[in-house]
N, C-alpha and C. Protein backbone atom coordinates (compact mmCIF):
# COMPACT_ATOMS: atom_id res chain seq x y z
N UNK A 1 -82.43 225.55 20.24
CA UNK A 1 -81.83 224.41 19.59
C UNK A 1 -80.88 224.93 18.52
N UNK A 2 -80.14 224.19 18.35
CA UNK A 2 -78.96 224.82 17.64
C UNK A 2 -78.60 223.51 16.36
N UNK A 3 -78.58 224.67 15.21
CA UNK A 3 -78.51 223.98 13.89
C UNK A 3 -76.90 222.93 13.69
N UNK A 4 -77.02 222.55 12.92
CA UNK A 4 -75.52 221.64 12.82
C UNK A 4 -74.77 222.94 11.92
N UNK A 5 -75.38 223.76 11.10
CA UNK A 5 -74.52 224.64 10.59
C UNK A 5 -74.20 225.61 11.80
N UNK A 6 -74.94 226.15 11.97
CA UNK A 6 -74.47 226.84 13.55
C UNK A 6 -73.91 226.12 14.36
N UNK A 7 -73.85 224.24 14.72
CA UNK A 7 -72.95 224.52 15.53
C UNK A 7 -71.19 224.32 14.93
N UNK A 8 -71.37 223.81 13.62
CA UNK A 8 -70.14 224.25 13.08
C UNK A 8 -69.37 225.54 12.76
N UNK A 9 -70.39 226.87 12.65
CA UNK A 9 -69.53 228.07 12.54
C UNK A 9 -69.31 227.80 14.08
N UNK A 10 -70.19 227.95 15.02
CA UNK A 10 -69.32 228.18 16.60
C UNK A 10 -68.17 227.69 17.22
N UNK A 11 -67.92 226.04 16.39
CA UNK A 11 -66.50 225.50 16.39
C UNK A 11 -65.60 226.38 15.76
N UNK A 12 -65.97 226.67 14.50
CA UNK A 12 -64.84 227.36 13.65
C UNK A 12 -64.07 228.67 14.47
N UNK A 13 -65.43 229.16 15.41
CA UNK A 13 -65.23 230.82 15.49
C UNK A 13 -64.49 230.04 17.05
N UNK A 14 -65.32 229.91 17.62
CA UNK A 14 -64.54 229.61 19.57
C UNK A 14 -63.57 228.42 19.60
N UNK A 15 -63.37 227.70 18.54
CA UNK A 15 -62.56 226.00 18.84
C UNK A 15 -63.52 225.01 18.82
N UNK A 16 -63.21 224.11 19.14
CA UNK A 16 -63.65 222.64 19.28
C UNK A 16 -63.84 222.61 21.09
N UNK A 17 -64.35 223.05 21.65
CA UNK A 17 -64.06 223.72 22.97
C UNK A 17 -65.48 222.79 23.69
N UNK A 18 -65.61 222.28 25.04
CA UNK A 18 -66.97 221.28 25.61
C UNK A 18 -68.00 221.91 25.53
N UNK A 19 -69.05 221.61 24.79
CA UNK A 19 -70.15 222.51 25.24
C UNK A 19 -71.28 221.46 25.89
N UNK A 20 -71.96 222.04 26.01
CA UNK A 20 -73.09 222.20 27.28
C UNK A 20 -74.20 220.73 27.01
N UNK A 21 -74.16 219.47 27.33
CA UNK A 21 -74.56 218.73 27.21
C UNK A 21 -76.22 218.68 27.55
N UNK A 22 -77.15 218.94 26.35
CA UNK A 22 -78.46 219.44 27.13
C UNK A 22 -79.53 217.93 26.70
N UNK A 23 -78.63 217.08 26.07
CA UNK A 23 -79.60 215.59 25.44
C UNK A 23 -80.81 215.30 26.72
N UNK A 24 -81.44 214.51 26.29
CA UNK A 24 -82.68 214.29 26.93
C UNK A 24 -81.63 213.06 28.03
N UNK A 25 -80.67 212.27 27.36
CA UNK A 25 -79.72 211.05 27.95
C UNK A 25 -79.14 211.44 29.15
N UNK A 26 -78.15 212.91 28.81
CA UNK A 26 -77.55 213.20 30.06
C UNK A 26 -78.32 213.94 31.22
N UNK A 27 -79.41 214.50 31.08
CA UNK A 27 -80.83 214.85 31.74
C UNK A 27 -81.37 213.01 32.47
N UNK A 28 -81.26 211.98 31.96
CA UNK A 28 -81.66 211.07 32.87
C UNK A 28 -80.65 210.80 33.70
N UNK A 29 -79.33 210.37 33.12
CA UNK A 29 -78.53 210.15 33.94
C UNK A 29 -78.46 210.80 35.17
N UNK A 30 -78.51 212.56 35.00
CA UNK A 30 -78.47 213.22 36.25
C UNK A 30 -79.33 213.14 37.59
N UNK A 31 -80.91 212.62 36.94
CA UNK A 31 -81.88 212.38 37.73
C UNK A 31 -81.16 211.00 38.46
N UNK A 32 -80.23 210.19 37.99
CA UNK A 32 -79.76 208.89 39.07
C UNK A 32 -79.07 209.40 40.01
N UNK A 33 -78.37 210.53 39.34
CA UNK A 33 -77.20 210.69 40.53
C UNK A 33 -78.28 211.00 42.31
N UNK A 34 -77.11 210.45 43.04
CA UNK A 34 -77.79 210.58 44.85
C UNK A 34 -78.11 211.83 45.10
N UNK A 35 -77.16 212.85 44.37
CA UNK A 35 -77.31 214.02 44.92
C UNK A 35 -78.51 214.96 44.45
N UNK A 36 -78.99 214.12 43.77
CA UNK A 36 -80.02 214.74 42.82
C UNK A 36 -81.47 215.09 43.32
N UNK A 37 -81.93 216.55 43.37
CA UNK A 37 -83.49 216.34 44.36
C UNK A 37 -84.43 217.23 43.31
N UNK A 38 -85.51 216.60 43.04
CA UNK A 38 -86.43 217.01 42.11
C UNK A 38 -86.98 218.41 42.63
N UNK A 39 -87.95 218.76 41.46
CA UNK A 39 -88.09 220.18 41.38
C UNK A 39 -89.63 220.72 41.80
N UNK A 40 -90.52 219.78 40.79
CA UNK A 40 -91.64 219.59 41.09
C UNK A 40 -92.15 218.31 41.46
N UNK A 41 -92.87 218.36 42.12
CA UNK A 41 -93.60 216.95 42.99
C UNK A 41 -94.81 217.26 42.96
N UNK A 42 -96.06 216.67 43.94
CA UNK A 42 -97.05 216.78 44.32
C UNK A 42 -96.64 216.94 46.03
N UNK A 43 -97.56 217.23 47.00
CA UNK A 43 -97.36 217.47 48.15
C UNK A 43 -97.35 215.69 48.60
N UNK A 44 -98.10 214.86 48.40
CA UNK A 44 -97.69 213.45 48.65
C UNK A 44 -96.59 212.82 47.85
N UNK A 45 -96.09 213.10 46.75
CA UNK A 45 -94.88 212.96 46.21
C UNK A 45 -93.68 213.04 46.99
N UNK A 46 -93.63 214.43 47.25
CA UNK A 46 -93.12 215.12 48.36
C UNK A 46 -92.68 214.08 49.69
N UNK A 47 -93.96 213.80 50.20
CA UNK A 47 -94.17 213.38 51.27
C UNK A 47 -93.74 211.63 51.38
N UNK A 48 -93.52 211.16 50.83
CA UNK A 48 -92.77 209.61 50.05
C UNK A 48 -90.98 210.31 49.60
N UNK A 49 -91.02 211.51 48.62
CA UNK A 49 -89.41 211.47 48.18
C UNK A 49 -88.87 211.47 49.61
N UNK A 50 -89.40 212.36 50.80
CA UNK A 50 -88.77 212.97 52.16
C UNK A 50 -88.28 211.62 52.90
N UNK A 51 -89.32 210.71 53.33
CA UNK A 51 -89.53 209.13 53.45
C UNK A 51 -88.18 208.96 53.16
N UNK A 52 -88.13 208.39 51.91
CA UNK A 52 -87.34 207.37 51.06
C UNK A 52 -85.96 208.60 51.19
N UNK A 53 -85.71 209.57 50.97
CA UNK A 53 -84.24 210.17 50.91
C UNK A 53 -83.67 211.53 52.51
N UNK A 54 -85.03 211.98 52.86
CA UNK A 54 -84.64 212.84 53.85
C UNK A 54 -84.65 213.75 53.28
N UNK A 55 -84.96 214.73 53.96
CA UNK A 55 -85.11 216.53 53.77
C UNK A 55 -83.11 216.94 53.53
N UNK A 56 -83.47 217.38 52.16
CA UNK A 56 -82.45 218.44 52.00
C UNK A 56 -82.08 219.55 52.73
N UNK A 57 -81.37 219.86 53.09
CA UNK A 57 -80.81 221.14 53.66
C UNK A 57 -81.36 222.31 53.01
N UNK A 58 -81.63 222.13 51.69
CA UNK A 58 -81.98 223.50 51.06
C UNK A 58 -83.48 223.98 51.13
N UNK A 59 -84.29 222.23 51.69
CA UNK A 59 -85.88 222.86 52.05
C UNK A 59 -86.13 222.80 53.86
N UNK A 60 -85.24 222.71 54.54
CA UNK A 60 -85.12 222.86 55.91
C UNK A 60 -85.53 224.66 56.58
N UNK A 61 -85.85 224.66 57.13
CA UNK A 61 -86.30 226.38 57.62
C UNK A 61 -84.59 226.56 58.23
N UNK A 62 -84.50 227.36 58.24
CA UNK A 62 -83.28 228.58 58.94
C UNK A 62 -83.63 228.24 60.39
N UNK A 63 -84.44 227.83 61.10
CA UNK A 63 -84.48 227.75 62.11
C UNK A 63 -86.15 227.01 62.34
N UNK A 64 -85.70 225.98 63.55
CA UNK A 64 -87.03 224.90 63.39
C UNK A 64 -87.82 225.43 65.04
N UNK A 65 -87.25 226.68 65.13
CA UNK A 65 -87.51 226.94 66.86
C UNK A 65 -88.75 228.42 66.02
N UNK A 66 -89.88 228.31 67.17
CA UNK A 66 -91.33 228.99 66.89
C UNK A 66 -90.38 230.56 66.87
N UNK A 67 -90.93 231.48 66.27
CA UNK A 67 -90.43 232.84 66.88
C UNK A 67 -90.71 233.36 67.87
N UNK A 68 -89.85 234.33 68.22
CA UNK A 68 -90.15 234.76 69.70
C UNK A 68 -91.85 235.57 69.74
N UNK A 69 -92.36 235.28 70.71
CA UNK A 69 -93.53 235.65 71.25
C UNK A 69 -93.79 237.12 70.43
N UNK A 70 -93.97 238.39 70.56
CA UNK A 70 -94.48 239.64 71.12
C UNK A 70 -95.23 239.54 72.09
N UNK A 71 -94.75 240.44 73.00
CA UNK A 71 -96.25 241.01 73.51
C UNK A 71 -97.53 241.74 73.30
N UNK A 72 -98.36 241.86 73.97
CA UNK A 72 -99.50 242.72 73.64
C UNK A 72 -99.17 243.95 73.36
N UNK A 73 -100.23 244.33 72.64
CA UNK A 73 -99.88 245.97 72.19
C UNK A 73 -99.86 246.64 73.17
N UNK A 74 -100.69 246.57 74.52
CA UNK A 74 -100.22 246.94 75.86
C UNK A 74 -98.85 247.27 76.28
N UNK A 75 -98.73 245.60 76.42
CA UNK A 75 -96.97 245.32 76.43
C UNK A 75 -96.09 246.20 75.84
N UNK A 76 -95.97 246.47 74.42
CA UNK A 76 -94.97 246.70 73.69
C UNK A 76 -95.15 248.55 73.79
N UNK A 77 -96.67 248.95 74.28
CA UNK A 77 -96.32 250.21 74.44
C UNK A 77 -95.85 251.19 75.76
N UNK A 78 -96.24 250.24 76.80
CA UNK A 78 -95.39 250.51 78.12
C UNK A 78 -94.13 250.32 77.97
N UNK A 79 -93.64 249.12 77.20
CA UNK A 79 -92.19 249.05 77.77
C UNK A 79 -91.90 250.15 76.74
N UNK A 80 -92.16 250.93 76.06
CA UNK A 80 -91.40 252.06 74.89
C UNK A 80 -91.58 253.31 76.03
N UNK A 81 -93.02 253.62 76.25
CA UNK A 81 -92.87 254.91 77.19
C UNK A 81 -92.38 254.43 78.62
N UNK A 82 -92.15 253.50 78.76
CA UNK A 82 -91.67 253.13 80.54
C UNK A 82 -90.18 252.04 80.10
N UNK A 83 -89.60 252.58 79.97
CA UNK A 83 -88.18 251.61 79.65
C UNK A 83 -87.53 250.86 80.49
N UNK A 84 -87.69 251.35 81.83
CA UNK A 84 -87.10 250.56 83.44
C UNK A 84 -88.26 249.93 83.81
N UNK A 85 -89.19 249.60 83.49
CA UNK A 85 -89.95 248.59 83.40
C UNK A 85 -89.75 247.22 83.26
């Protein structure tokens, strides 16, 4: 938190220049905006925000397909000593 005397030397020293809006006000406002997706939830929280707005892209897997199999340790050691297999 920053004093009113401190933040007047920081005007004096850098300008009158925008700084960093950290109020509790512009913190709600942001929570309206659409684009906005919370941080912490509960797993049923969760499970209602997903509901009501849809999965973000940023909690989506890289890929929704199972991984590929292996084979048995059998498997994987024939095909190393037997390659035309």
């Amino acid at each position: 938190m920053e004093t009113r005397q401190q933040r007047r030397i920081r005007e004096i020293v850098d300008g009158p220049g925008e700084s960093a809006d950290t109020s509790l006000q512009r913190q709600a406002e942001q929570h309206t905006d659409e684009s906005y997706v919370p941080r912490t939830l509960t797993p049923h929280e969760w499970e209602q925000w997903y509901a009501e707005h849809g999965v973000p892209p940023a909690h989506r897997k890289a890929s929704d397909a199972p991984p590929p199999r292996r084979g048995s340790l059998w498997q994987r050691a024939l095909a190393r000593w037997l390659p035309g297999r």
